[in-house]
Protein backbone atom coordinates (compact mmCIF):
# COMPACT_ATOMS: atom_id res chain seq x y z
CA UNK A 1 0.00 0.00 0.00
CA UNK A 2 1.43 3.50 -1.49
CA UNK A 3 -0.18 6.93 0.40
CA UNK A 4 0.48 10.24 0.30
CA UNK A 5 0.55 12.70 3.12
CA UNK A 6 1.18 16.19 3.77
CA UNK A 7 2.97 15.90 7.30
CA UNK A 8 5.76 12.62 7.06
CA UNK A 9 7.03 13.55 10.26
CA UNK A 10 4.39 12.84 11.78
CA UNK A 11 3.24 9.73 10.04
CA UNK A 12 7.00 8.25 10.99
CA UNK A 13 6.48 8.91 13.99
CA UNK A 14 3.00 7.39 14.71
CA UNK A 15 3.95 4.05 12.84
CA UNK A 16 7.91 3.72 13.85
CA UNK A 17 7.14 4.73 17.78
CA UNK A 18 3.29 4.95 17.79
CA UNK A 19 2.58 0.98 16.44
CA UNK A 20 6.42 -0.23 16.38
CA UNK A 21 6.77 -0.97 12.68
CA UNK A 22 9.71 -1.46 11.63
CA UNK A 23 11.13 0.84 9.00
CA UNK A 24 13.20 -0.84 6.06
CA UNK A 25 13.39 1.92 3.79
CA UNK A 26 13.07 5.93 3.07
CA UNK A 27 14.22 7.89 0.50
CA UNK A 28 14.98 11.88 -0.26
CA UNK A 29 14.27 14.14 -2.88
CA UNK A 30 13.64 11.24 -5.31
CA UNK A 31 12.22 13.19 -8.41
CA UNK A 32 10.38 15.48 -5.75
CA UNK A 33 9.24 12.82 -3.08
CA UNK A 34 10.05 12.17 -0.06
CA UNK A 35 9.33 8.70 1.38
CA UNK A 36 9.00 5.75 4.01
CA UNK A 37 8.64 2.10 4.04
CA UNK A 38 7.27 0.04 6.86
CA UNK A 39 7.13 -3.98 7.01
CA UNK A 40 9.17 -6.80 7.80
CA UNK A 41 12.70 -7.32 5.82
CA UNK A 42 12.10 -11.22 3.33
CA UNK A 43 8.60 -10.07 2.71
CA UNK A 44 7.15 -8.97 -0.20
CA UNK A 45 4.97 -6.12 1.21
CA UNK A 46 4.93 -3.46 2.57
CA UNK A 47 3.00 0.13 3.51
CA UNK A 48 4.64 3.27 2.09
CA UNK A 49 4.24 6.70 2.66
CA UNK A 50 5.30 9.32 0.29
CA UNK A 51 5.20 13.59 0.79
CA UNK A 52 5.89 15.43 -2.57
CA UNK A 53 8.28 18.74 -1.97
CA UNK A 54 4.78 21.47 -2.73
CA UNK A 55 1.63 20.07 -0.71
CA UNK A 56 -0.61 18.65 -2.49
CA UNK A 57 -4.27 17.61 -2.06
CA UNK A 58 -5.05 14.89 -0.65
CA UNK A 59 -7.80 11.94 -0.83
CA UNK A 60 -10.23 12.35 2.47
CA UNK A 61 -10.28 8.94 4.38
CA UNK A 62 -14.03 7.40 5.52
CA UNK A 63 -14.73 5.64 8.62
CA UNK A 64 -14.76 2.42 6.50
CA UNK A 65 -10.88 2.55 5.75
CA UNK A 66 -9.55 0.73 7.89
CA UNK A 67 -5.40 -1.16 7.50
CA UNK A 68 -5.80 -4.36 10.44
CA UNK A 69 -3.12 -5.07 12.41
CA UNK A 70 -4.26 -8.41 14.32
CA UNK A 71 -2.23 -8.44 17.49
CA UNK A 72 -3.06 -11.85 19.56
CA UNK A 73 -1.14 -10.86 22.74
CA UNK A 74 -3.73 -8.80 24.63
CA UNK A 75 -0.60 -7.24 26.96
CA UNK A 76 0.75 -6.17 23.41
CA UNK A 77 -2.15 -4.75 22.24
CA UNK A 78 -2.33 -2.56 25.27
CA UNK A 79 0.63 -1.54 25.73
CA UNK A 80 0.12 -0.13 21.67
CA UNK A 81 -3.16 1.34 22.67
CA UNK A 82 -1.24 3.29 25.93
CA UNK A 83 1.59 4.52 24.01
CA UNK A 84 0.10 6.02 21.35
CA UNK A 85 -2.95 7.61 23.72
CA UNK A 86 0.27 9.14 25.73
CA UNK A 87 0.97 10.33 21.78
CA UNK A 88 -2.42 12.13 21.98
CA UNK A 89 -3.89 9.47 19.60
CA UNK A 90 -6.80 8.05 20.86
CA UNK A 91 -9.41 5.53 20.42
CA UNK A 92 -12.41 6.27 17.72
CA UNK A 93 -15.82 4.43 17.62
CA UNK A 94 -15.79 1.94 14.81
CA UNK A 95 -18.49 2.74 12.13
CA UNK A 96 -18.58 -1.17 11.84
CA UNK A 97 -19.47 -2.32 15.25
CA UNK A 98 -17.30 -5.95 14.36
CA UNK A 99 -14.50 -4.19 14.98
CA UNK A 100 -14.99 -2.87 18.27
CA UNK A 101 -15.75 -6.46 19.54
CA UNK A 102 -11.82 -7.06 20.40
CA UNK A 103 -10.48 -4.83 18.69
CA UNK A 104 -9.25 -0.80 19.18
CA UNK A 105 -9.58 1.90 16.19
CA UNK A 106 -7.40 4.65 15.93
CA UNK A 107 -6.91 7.42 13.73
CA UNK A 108 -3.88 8.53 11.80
CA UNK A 109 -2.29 11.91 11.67
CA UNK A 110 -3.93 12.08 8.44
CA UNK A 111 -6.93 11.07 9.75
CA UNK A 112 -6.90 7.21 8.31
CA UNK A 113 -7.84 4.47 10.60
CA UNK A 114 -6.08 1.70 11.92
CA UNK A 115 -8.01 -1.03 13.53
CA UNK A 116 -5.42 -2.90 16.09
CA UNK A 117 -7.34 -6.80 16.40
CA UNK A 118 -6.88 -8.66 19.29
CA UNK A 119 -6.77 -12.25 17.39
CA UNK A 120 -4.20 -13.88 15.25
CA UNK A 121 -6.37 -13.09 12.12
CA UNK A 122 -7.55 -15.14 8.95
């Protein structure tokens, strides 16, 4: 998954510190982008997020966008869930009420949600 944001910064920080992703790549001034890669190295996916040097506008998230992180260690989950309310990020009511049964949504400095599961997923 490619997106574009306005405020990098602040997208780094909320998925490097914020959810603990692991960042495995970023570049600079690459034809006028910025960019940042989260995942896990010997995968073949990823989630990118790119700034171009002029903001630009950008695509306005719903409540039904959701990325799913399933997390099975409830300890894990909280700790998450604390760390990133102590970031001032905190928990939004899920449009889909499936998702609030185990699980915790939270926005992105862009507004995008993030659903953090509390199974081991599909």
């Amino acid at each position: 998954m490619a997106r574009p944001t306005n405020q990098i910064e602040k997208i780094i920080d909320f998925y490097e510190n914020g959810l603990g992703l692991e960042k495995i790549g970023e570049f600079h001034g690459h034809e006028g982008y910025d960019g940042v890669l989260f995942g896990t190295p010997g995968h073949s996916y990823h989630l990118e997020f790119t700034q171009c040097e002029e903001p630009m506008e950008l695509p306005r998230p719903t409540k039904e966008h959701l990325l799913v992180f399933y997390i099975p260690n409830l300890f894990e989950l909280q700790k998450m869930v604390h760390k990133l309310a102590v970031m001032g990020y905190r928990e939004v009511e899920p449009e889909n009420p499936y998702w609030g049964r185990g699980g915790v949504t939270i926005e992105d400095p862009d507004g995008w949600r993030i659903v953090l599961m509390n199974t081991a997923g599909i």
